[in-house]
N, C-alpha and C. Protein backbone atom coordinates (compact mmCIF):
# COMPACT_ATOMS: atom_id res chain seq x y z
N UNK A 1 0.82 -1.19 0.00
CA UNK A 1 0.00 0.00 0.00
C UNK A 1 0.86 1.25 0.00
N UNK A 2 1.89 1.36 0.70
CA UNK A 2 2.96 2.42 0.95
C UNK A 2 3.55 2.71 -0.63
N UNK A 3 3.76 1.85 -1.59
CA UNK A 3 4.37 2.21 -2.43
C UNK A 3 3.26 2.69 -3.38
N UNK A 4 2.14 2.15 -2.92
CA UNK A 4 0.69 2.64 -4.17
C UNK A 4 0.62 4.25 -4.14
N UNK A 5 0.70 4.27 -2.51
CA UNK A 5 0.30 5.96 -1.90
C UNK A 5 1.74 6.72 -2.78
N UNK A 6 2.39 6.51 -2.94
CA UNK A 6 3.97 6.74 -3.18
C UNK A 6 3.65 7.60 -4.18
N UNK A 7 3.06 6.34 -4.98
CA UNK A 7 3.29 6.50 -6.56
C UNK A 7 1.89 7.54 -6.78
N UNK A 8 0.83 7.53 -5.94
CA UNK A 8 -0.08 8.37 -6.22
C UNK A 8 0.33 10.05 -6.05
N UNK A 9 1.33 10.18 -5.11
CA UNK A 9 1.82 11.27 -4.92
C UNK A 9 0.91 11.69 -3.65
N UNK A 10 0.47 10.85 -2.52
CA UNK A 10 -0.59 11.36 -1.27
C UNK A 10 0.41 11.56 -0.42
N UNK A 11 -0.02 11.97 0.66
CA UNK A 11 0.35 11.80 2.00
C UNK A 11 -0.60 11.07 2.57
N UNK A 12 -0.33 10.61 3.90
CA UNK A 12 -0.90 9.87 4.96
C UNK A 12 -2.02 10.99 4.96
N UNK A 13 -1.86 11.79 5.41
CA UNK A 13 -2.73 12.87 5.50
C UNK A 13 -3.79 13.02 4.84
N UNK A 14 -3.42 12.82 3.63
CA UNK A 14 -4.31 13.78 2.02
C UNK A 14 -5.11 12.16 1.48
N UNK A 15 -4.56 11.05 1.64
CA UNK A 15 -5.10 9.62 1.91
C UNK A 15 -6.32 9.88 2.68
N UNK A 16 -5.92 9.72 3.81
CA UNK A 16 -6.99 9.37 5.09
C UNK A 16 -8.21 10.30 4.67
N UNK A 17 -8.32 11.99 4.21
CA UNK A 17 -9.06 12.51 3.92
C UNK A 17 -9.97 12.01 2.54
N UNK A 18 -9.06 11.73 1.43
CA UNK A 18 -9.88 11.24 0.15
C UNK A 18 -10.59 9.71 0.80
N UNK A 19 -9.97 9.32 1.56
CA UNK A 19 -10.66 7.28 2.22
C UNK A 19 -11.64 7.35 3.29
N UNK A 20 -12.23 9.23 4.21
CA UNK A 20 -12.45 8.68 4.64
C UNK A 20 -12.32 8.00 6.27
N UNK A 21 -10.87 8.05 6.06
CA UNK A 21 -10.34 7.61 7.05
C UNK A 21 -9.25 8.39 8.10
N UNK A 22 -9.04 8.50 9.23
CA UNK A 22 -7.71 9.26 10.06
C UNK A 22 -6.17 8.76 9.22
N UNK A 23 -5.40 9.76 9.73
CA UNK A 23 -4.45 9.55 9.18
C UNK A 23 -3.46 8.33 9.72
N UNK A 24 -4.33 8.63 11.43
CA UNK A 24 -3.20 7.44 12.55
C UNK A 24 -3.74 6.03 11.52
N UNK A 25 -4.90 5.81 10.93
CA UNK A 25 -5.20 4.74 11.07
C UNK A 25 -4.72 4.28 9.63
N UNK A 26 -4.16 4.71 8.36
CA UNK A 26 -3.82 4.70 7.87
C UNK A 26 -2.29 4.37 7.73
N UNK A 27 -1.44 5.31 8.63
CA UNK A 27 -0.03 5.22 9.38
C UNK A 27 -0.42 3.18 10.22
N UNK A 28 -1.12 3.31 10.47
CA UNK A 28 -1.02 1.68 11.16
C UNK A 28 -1.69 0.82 10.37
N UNK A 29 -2.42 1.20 9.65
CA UNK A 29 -2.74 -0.22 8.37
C UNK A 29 -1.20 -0.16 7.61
N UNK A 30 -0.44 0.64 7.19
CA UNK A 30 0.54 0.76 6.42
C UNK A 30 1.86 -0.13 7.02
N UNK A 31 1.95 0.33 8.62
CA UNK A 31 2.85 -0.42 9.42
C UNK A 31 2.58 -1.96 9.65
N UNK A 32 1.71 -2.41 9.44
CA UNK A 32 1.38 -3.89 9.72
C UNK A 32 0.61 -3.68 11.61
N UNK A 33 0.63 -2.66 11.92
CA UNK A 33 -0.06 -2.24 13.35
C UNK A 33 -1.21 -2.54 13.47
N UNK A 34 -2.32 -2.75 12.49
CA UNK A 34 -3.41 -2.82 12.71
C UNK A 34 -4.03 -3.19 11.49
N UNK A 35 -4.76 -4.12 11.42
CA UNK A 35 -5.27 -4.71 10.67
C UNK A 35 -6.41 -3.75 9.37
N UNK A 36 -6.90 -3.95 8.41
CA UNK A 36 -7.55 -3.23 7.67
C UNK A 36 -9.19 -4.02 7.50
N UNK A 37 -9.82 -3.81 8.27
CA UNK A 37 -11.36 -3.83 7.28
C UNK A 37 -11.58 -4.11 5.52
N UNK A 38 -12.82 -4.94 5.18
CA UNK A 38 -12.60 -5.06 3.78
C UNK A 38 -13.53 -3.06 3.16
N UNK A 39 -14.37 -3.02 3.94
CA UNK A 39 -14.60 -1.81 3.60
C UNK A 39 -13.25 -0.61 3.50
N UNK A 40 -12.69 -0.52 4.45
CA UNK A 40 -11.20 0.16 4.71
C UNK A 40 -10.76 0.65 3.53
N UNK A 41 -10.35 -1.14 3.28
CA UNK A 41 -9.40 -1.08 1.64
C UNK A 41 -9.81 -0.86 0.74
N UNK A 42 -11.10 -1.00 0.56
CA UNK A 42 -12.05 -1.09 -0.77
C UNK A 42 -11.91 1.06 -0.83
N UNK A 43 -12.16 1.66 0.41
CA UNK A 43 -12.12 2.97 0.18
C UNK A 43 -10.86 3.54 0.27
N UNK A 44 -9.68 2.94 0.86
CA UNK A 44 -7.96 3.07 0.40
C UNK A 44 -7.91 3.25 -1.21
N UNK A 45 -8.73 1.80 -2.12
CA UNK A 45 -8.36 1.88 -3.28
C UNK A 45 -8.87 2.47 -3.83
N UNK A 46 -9.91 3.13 -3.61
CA UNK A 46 -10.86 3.99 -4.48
C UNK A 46 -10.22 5.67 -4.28
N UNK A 47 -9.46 6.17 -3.19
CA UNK A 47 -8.74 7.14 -2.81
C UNK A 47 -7.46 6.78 -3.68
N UNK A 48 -6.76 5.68 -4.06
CA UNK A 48 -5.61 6.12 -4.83
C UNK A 48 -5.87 5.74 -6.25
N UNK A 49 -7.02 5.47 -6.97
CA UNK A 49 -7.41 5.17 -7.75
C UNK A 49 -7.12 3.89 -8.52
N UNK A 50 -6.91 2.97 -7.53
CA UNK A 50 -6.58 1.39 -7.89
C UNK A 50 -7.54 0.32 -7.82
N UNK A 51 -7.60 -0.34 -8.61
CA UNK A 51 -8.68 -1.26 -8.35
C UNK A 51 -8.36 -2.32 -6.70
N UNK A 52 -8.89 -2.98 -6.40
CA UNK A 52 -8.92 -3.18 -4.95
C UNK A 52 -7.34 -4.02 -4.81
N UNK A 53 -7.50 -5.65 -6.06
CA UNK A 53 -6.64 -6.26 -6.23
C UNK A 53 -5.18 -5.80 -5.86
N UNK A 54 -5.04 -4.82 -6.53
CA UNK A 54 -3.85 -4.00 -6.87
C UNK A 54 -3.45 -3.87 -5.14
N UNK A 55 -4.07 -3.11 -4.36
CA UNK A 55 -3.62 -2.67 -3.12
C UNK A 55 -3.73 -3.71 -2.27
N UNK A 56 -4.01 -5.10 -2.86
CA UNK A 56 -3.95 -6.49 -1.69
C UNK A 56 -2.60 -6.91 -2.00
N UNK A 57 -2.42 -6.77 -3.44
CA UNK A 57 -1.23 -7.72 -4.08
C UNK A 57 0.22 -6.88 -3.79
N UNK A 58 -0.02 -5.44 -3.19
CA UNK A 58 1.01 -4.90 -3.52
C UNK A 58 2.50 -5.09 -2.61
N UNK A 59 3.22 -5.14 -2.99
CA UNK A 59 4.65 -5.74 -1.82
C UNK A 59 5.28 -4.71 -1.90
């Protein structure tokens, strides 16, 4: 996910706002800290404009 956000050009910040989501919680789905919801990701990928796959598969 870190390298998706990368390449989108977000911040944690500018993420969490287009998803939706806080930024802490974003910072800890990213760290392996906390687990992600399938809703979560589904609105992660729709904020960096990836289809869902993409941000499960990404290493």
């Amino acid at each position: 996910m870190l390298s998706l956000r990368r390449q989108a050009d977000l911040t944690q910040e500018r993420l969490g706002e287009r998803a939706g989501l806080d930024r802490r919680a974003i910072g800890r789905i990213e760290n392996g800290l906390a687990p992600a919801t399938l809703d979560q990701l589904g609105a992660i990928a729709r904020a960096i404009g990836v289809p869902l796959w993409r941000l499960v598969r990404d290493e």
